[in-house]
N, C-alpha and C. Protein backbone atom coordinates (compact mmCIF):
# COMPACT_ATOMS: atom_id res chain seq x y z
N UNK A 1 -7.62 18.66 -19.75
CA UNK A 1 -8.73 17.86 -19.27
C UNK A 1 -9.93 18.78 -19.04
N UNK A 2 -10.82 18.59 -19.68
CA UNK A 2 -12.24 19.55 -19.29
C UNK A 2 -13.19 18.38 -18.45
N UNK A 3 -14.14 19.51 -17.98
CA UNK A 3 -15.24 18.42 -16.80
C UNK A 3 -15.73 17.75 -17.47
N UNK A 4 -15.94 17.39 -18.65
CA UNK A 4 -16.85 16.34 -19.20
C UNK A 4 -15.75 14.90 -18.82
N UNK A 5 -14.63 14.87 -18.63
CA UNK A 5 -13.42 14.32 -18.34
C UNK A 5 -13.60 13.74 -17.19
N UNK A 6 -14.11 14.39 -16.15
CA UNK A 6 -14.19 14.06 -14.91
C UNK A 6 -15.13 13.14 -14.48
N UNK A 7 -14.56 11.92 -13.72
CA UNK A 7 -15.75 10.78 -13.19
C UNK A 7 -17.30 11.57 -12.53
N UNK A 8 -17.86 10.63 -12.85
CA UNK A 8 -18.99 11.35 -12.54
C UNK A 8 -19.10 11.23 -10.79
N UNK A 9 -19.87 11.72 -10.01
CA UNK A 9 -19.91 11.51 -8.63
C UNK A 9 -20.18 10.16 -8.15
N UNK A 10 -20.79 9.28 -9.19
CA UNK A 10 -21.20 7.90 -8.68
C UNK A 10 -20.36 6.27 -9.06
N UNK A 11 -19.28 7.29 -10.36
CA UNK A 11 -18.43 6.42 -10.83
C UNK A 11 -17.12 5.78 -9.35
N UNK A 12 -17.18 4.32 -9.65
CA UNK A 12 -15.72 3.94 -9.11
C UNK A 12 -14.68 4.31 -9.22
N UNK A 13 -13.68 4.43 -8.66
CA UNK A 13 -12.26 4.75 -8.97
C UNK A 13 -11.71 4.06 -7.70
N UNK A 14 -10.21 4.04 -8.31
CA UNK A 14 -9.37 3.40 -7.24
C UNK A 14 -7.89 3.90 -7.85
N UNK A 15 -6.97 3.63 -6.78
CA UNK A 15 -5.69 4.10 -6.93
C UNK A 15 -5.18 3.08 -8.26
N UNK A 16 -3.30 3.79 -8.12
CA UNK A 16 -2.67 2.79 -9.06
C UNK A 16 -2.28 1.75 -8.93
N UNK A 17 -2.18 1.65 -7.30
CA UNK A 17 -1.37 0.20 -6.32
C UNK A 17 -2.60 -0.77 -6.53
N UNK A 18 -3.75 -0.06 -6.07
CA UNK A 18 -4.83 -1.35 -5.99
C UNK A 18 -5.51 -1.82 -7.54
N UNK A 19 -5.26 -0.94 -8.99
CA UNK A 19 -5.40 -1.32 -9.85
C UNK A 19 -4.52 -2.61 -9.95
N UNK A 20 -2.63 -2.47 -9.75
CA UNK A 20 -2.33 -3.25 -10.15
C UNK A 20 -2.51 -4.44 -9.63
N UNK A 21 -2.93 -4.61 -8.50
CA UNK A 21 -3.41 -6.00 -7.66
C UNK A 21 -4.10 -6.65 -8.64
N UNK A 22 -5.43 -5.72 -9.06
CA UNK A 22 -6.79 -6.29 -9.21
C UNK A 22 -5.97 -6.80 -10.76
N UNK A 23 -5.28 -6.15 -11.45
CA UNK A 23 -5.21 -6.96 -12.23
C UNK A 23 -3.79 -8.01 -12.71
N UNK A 24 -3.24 -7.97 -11.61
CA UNK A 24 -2.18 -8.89 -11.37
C UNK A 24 -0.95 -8.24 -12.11
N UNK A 25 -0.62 -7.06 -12.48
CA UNK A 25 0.55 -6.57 -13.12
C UNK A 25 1.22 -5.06 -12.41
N UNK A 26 2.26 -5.03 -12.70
CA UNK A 26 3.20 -3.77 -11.65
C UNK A 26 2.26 -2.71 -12.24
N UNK A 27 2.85 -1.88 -11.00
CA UNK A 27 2.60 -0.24 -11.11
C UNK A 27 2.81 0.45 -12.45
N UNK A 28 4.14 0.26 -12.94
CA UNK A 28 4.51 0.91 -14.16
C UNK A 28 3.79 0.58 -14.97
N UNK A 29 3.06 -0.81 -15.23
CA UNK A 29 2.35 -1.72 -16.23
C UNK A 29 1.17 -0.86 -16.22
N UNK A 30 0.62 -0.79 -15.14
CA UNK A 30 -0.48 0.07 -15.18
C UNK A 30 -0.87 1.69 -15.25
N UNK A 31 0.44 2.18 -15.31
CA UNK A 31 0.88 3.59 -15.58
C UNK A 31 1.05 3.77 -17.06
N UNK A 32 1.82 2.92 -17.78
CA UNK A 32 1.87 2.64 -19.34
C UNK A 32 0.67 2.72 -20.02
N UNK A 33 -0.36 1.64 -19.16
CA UNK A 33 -2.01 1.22 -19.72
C UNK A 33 -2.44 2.46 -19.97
N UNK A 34 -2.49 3.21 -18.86
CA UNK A 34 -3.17 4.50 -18.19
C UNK A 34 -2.29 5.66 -19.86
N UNK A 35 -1.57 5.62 -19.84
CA UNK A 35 -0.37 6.34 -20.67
C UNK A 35 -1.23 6.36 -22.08
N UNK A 36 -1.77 4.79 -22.29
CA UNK A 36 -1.61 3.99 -23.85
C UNK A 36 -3.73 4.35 -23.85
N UNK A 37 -4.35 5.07 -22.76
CA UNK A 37 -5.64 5.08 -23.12
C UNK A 37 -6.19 3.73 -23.04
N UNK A 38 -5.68 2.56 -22.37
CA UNK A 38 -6.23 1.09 -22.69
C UNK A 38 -7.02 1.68 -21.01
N UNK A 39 -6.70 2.08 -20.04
CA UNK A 39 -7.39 2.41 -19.04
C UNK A 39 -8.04 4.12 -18.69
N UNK A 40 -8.94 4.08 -18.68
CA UNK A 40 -9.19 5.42 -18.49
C UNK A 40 -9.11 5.89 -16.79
N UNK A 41 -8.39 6.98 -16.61
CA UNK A 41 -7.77 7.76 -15.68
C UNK A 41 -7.63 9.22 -15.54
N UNK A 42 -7.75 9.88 -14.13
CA UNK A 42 -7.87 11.09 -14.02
C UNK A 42 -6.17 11.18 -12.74
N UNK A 43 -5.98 12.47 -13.01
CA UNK A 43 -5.27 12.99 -12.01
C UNK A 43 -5.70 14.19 -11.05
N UNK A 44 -5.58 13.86 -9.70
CA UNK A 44 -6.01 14.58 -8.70
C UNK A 44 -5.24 15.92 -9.09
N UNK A 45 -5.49 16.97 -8.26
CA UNK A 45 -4.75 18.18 -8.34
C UNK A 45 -3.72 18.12 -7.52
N UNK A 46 -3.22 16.87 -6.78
CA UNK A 46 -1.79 16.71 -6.25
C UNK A 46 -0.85 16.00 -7.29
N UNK A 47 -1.47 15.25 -8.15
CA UNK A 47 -0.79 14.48 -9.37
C UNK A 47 -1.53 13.23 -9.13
N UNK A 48 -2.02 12.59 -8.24
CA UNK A 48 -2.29 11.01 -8.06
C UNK A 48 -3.22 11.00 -8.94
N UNK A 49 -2.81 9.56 -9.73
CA UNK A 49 -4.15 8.90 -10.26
C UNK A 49 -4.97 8.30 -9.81
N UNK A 50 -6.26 8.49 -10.38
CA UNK A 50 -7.60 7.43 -10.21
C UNK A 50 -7.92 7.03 -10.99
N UNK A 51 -8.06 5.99 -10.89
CA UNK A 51 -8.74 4.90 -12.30
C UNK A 51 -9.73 4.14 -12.02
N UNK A 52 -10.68 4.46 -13.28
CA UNK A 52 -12.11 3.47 -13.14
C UNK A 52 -11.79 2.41 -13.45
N UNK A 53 -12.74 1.65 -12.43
CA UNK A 53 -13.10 0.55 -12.16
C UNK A 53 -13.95 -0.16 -13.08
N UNK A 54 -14.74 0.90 -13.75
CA UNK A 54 -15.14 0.32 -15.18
C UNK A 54 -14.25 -0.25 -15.94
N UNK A 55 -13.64 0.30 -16.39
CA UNK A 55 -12.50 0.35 -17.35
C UNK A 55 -11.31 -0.45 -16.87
N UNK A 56 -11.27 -0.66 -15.69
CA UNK A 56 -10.67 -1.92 -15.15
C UNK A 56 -11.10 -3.19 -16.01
N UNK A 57 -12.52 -3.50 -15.68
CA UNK A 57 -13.20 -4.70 -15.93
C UNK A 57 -12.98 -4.79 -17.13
N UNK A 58 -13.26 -3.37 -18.13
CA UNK A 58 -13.18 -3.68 -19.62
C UNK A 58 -12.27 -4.18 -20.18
N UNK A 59 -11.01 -4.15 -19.35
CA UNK A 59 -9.97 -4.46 -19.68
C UNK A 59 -9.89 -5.83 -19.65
N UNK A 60 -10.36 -6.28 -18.02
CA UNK A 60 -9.78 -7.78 -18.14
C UNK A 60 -11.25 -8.64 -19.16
N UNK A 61 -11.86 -7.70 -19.64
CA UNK A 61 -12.98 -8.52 -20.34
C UNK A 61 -12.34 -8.82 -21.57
N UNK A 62 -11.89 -7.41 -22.54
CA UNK A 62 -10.75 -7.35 -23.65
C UNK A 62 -10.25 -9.13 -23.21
N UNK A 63 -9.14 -8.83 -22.41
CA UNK A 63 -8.19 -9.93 -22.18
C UNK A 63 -8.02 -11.30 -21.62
N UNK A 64 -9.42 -11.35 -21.73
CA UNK A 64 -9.70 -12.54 -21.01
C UNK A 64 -8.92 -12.78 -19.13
N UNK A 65 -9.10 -12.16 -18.48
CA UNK A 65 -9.04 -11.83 -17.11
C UNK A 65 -9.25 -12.32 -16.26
N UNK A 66 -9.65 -12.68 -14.94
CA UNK A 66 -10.21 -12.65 -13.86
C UNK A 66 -11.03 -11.34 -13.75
N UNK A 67 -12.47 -11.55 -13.34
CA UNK A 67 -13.03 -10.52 -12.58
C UNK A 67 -12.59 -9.81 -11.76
N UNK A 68 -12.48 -8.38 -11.55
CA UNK A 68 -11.77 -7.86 -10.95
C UNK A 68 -12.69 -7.87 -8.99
N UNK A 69 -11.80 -8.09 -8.21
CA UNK A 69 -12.61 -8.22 -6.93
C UNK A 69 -11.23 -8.23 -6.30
N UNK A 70 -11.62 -7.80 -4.68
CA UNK A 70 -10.77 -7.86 -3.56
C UNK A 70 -9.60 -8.94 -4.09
N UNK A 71 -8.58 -8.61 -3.59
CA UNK A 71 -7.85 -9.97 -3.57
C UNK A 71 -7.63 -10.95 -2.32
N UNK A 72 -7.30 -11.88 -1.84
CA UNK A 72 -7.98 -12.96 -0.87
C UNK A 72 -6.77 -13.20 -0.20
N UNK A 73 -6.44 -13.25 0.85
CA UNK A 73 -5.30 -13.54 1.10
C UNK A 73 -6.23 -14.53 2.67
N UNK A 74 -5.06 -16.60 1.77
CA UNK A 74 -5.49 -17.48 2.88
C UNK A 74 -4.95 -17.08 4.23
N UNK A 75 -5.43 -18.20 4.92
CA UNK A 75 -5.32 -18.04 6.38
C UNK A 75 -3.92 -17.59 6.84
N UNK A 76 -3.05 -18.42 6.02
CA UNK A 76 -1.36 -18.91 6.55
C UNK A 76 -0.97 -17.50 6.00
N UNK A 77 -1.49 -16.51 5.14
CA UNK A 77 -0.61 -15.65 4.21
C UNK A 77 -0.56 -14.75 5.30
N UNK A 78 0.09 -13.59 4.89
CA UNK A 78 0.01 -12.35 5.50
C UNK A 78 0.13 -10.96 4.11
N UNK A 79 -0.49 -10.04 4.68
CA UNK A 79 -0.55 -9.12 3.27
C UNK A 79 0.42 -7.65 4.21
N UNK A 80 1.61 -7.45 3.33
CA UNK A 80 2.44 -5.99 3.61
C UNK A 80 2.25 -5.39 2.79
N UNK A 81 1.80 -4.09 3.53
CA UNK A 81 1.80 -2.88 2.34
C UNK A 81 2.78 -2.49 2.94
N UNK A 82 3.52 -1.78 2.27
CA UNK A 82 5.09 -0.91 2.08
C UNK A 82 4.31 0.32 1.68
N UNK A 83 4.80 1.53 2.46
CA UNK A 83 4.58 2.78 1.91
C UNK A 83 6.00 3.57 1.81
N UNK A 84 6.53 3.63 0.81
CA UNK A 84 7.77 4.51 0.32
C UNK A 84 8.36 5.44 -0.58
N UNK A 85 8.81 6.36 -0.30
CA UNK A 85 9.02 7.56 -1.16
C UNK A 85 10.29 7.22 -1.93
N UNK A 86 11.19 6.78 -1.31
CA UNK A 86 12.74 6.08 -1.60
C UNK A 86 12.48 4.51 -2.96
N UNK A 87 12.38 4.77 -3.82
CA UNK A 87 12.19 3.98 -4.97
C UNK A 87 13.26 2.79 -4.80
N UNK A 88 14.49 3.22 -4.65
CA UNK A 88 15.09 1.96 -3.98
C UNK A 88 14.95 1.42 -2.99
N UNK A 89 14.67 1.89 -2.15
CA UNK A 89 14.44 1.16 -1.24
C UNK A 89 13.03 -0.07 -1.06
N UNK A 90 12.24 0.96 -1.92
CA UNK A 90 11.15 -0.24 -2.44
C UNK A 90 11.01 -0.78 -2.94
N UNK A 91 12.13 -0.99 -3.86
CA UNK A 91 12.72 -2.42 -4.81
C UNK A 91 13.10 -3.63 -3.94
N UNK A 92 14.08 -2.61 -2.96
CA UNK A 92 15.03 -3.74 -2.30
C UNK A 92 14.16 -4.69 -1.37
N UNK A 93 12.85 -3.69 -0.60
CA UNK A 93 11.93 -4.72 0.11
C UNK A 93 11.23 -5.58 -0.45
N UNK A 94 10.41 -5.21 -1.48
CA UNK A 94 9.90 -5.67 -2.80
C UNK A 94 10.62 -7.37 -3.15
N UNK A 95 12.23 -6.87 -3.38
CA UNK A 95 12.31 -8.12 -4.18
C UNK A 95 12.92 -9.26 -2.95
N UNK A 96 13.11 -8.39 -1.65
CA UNK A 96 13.66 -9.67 -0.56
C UNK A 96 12.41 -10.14 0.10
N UNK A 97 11.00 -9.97 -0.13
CA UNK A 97 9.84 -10.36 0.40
C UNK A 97 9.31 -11.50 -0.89
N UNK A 98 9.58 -11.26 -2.12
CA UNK A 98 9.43 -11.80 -3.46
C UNK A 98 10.58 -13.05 -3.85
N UNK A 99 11.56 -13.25 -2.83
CA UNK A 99 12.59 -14.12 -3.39
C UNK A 99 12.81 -14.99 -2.13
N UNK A 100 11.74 -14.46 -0.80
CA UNK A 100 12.57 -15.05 0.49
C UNK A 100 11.38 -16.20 0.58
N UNK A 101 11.20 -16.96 1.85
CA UNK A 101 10.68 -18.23 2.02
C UNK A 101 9.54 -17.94 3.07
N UNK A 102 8.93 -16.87 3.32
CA UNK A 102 7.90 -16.46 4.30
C UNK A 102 6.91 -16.09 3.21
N UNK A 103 5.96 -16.58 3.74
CA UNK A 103 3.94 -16.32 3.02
C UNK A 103 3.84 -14.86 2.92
N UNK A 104 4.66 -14.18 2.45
CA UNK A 104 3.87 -12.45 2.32
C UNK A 104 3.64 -12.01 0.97
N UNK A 105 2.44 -11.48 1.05
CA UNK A 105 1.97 -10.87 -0.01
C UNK A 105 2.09 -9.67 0.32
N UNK A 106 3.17 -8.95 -0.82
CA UNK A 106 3.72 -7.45 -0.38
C UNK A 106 3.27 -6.75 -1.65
N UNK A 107 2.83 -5.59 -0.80
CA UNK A 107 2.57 -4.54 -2.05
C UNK A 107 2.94 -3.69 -2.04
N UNK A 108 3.74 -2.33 -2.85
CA UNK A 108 4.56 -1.34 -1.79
C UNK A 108 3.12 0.02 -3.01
N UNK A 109 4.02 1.48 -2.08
CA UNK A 109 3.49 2.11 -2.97
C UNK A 109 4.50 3.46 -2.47
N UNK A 110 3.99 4.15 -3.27
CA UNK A 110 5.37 5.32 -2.78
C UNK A 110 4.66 6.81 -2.09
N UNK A 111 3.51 6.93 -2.01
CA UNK A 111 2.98 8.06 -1.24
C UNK A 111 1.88 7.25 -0.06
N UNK A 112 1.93 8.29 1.05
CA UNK A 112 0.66 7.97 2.19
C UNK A 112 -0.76 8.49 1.49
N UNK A 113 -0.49 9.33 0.40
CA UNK A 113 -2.37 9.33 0.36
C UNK A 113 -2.55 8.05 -0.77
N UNK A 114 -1.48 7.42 -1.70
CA UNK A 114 -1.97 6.43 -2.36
C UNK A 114 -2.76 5.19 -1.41
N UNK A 115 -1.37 5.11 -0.38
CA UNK A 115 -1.90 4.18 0.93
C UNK A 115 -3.45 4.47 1.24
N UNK A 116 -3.30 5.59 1.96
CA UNK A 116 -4.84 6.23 2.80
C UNK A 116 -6.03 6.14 1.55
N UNK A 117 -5.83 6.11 0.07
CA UNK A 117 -6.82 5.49 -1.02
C UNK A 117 -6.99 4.03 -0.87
N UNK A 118 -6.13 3.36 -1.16
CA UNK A 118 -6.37 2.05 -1.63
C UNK A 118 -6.68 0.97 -0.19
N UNK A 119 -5.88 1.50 0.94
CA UNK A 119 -5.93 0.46 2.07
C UNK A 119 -6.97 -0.19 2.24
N UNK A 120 -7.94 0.46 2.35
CA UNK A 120 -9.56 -0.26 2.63
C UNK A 120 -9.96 -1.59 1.65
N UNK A 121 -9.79 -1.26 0.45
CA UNK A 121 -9.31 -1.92 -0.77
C UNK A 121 -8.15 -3.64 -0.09
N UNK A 122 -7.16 -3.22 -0.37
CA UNK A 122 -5.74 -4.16 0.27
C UNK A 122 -6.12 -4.68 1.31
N UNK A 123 -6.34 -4.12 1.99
CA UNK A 123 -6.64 -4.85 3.63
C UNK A 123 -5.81 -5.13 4.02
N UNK A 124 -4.21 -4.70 4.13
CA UNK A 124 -3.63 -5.44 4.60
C UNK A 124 -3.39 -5.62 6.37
N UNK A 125 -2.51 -6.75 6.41
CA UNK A 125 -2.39 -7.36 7.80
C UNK A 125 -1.19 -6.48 8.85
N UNK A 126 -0.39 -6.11 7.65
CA UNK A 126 0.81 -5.07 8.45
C UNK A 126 1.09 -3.72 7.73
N UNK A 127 1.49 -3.36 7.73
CA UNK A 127 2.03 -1.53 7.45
C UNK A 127 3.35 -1.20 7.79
N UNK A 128 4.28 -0.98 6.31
CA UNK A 128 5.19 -0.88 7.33
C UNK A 128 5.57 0.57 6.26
N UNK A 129 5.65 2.04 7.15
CA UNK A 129 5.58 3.20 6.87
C UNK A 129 6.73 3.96 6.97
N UNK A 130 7.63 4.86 5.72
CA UNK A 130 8.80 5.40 6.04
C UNK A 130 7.69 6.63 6.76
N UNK A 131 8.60 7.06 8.18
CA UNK A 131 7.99 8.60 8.83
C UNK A 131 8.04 9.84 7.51
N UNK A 132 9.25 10.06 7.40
CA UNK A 132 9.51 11.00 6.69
C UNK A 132 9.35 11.27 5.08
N UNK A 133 8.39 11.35 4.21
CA UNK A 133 8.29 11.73 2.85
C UNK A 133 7.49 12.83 2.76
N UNK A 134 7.72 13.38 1.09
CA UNK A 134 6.67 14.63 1.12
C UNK A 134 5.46 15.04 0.96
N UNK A 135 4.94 15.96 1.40
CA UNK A 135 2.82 15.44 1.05
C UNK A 135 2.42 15.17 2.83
N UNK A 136 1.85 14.42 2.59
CA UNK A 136 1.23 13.72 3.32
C UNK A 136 2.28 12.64 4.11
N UNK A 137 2.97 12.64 5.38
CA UNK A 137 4.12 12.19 5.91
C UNK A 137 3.44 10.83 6.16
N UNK A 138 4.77 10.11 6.81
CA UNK A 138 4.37 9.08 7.15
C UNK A 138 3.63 9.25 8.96
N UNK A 139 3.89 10.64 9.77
CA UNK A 139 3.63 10.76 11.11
C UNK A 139 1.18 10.64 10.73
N UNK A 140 1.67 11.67 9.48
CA UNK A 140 -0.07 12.09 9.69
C UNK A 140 -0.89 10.35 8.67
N UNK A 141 -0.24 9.49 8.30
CA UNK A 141 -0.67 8.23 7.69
C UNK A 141 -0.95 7.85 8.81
N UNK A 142 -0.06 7.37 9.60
CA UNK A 142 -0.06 6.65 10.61
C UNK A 142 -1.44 6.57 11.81
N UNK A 143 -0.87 8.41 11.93
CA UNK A 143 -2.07 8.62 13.21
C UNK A 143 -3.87 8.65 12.80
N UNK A 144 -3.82 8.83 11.56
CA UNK A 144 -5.35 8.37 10.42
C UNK A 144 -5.63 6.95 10.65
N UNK A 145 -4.52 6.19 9.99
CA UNK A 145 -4.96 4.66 10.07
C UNK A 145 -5.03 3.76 11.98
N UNK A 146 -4.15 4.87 12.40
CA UNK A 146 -4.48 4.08 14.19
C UNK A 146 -5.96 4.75 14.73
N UNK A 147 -6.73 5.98 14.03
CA UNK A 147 -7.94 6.08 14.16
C UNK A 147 -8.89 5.49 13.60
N UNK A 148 -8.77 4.63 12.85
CA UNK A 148 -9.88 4.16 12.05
C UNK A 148 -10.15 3.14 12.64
N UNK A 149 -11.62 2.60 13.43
CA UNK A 149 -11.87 1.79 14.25
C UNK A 149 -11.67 0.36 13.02
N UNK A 150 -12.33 0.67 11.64
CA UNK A 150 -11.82 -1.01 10.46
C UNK A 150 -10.48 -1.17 10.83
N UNK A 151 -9.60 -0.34 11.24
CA UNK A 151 -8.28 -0.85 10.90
C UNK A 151 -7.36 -1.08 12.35
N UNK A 152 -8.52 -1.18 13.25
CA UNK A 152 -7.71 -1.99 14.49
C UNK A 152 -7.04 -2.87 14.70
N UNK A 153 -6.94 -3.64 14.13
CA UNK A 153 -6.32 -4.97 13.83
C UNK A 153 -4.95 -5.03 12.64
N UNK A 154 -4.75 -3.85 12.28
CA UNK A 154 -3.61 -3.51 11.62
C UNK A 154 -2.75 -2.84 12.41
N UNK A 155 -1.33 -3.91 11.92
CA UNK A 155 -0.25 -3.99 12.58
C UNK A 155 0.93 -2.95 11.75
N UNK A 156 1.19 -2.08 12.74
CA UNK A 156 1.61 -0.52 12.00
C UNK A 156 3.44 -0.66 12.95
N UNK A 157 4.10 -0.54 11.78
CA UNK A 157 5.79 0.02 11.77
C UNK A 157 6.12 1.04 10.85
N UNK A 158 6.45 1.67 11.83
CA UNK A 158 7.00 3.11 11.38
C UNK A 158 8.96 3.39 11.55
N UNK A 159 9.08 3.23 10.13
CA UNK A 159 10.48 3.29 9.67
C UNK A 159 11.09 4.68 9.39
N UNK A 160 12.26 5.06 9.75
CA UNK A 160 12.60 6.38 9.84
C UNK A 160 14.28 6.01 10.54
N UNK A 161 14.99 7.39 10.02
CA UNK A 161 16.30 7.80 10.55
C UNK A 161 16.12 8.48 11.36
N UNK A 162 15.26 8.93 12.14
CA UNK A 162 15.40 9.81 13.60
C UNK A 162 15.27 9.06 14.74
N UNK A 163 15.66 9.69 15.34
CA UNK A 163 15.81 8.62 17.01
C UNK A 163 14.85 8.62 17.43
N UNK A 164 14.66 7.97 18.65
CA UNK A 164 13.50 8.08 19.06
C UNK A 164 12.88 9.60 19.80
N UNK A 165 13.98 10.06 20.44
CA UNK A 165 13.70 11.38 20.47
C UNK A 165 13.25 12.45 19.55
N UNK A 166 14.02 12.53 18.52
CA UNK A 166 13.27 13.24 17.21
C UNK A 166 12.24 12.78 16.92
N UNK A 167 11.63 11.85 17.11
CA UNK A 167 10.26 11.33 16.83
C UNK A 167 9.59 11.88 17.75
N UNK A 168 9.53 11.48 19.24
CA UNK A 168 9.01 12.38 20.07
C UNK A 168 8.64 13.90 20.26
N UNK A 169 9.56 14.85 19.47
CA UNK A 169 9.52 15.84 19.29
C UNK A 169 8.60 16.17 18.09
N UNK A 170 8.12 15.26 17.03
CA UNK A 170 7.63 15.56 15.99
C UNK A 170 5.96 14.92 16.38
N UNK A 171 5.82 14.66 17.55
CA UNK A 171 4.71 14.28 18.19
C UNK A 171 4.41 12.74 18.36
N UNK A 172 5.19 12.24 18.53
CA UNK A 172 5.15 10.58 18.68
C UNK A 172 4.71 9.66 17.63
N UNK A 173 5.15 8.63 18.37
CA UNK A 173 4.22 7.23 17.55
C UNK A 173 2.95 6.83 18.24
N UNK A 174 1.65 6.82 17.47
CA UNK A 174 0.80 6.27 18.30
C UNK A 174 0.74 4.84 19.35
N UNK A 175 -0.25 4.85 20.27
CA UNK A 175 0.07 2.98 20.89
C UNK A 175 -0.24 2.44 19.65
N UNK A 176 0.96 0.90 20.53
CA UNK A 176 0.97 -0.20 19.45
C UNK A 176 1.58 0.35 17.48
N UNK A 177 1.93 1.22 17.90
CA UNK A 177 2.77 1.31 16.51
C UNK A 177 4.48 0.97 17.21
N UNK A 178 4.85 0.05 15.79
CA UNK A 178 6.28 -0.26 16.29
C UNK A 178 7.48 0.83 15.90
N UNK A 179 8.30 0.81 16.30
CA UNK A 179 9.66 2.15 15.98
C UNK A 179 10.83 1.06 15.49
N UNK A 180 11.23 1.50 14.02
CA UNK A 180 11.88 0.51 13.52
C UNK A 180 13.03 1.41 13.07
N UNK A 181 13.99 1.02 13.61
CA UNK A 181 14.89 2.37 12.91
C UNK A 181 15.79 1.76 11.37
N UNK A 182 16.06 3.19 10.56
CA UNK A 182 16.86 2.68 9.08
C UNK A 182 18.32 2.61 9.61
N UNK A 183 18.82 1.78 8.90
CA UNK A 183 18.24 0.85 8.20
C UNK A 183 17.49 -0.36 8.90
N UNK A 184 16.97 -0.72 7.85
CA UNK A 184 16.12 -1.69 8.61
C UNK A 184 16.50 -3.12 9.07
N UNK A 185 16.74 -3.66 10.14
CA UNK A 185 17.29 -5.44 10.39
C UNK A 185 15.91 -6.10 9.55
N UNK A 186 16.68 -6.38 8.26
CA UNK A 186 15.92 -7.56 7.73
C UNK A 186 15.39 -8.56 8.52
N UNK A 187 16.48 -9.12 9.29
CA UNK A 187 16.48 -10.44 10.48
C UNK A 187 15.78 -10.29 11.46
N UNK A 188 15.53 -9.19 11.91
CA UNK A 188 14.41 -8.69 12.40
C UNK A 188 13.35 -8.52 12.22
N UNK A 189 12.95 -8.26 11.16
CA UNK A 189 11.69 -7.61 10.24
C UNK A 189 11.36 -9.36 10.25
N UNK A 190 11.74 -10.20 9.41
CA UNK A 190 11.22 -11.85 8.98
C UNK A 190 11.07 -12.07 10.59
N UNK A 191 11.27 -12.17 11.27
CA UNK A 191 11.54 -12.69 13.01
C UNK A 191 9.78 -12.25 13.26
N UNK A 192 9.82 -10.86 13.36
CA UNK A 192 8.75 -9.96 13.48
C UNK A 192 7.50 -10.67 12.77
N UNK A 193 7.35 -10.73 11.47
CA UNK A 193 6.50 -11.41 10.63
C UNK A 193 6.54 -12.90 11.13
N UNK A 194 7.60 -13.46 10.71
CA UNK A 194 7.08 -14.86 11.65
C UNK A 194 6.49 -15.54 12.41
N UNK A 195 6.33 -14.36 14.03
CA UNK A 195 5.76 -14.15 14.94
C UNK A 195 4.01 -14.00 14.59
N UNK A 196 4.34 -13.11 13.74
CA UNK A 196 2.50 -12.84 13.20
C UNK A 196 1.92 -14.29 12.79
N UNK A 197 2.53 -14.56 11.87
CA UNK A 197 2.11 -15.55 11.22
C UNK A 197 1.92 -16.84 11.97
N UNK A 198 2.69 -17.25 13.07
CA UNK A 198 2.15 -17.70 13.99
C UNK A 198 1.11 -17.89 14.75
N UNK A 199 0.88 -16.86 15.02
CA UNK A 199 0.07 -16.31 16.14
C UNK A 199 -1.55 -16.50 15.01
N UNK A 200 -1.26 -15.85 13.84
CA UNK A 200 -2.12 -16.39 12.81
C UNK A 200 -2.61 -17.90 12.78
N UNK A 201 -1.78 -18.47 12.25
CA UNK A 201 -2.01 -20.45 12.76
C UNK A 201 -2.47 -20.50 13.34
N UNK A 202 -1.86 -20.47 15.06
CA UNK A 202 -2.18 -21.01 16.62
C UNK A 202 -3.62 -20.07 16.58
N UNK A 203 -4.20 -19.01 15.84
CA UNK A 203 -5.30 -18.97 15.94
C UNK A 203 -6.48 -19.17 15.10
């Protein structure tokens, strides 16, 4: 890749999670695109991609598309981002949020800086974060997104095999972040969301 390669300072870009939103197809789909030159894309010097937003549009222009824009999530919905390093495991949430009978619009992704890219983007309503992956953990995601005054209103669970003590020792959970231990009570988790979504309605 030489600098002529490189977005210019004023060009758009966006991750691979929020590409595939914008254009309604999986991650891999859009890793293939990216693969096949139908999208033009750079890689950070950690490996993550960025992809223009130009070249987004061109695409869904090619294909007769939707304009690419935020995606909308109604009143009743709720939007989960999943952040996970464990590929199965982000299947398994993936397809029991995709097959079950609750309003969520789930999006997963497998690193915290893809998250800490695209979130602003997603918007979503909950977060639900493994602590432990490599890079960028789930402890230093967490304590970023409970600083960001936009993202007060995001509802943050932090998933992990350490107790609560080992957590403590690794410097806590911020307030109002929940401690969810692995594995995770599904029956819990829908209970949890339910509650939101409620509280959503009744307001």
């Amino acid at each position: 890749m030489n600098r002529a390669d490189l977005p210019s300072p004023s060009e758009d870009v966006c991750g691979t999670t929020y590409a595939a939103e914008l254009l309604g197809l999986s991650v891999g789909t859009v890793q293939t695109l990216v693969e096949k030159n139908e999208l033009r894309a750079w890689k950070t010097r950690g490996g993550h991609r960025r992809i223009s937003m130009q070249s987004i549009l061109a695409y869904q222009k090619r294909h007769h598309l939707a304009t690419a824009s935020a995606p909308n999530t109604p009143q009743h919905r709720l939007k989960l981002l999943i952040v996970e390093d464990d590929e199965a495991t982000r299947e398994m949430l993936k397809a029991h949020f995709a097959h079950g009978d609750l309003p969520i619009d789930c999006t997963v992704t497998a690193s915290a800086l893809d998250a800490l890219i695209d979130i602003m983007s997603l918007q979503p309503d909950v977060l639900l974060a493994d602590l432990e992956m490599p890079g960028v953990d789930g402890f230093e995601l967490l304590r970023t997104l409970r600083h960001n005054p936009a993202l007060s209103r995001l509802h943050l669970l932090a998933v992990t095999g350490l107790s609560r003590e080992e957590v403590q020792t690794r410097g806590g959970l911020s307030e109002r972040t929940v401690y969810v231990h692995k594995p995770v009570d599904m029956a819990w988790l829908n209970g949890y969301l339910t509650a939101l979504l409620s509280e959503r309605q009744a307001g």
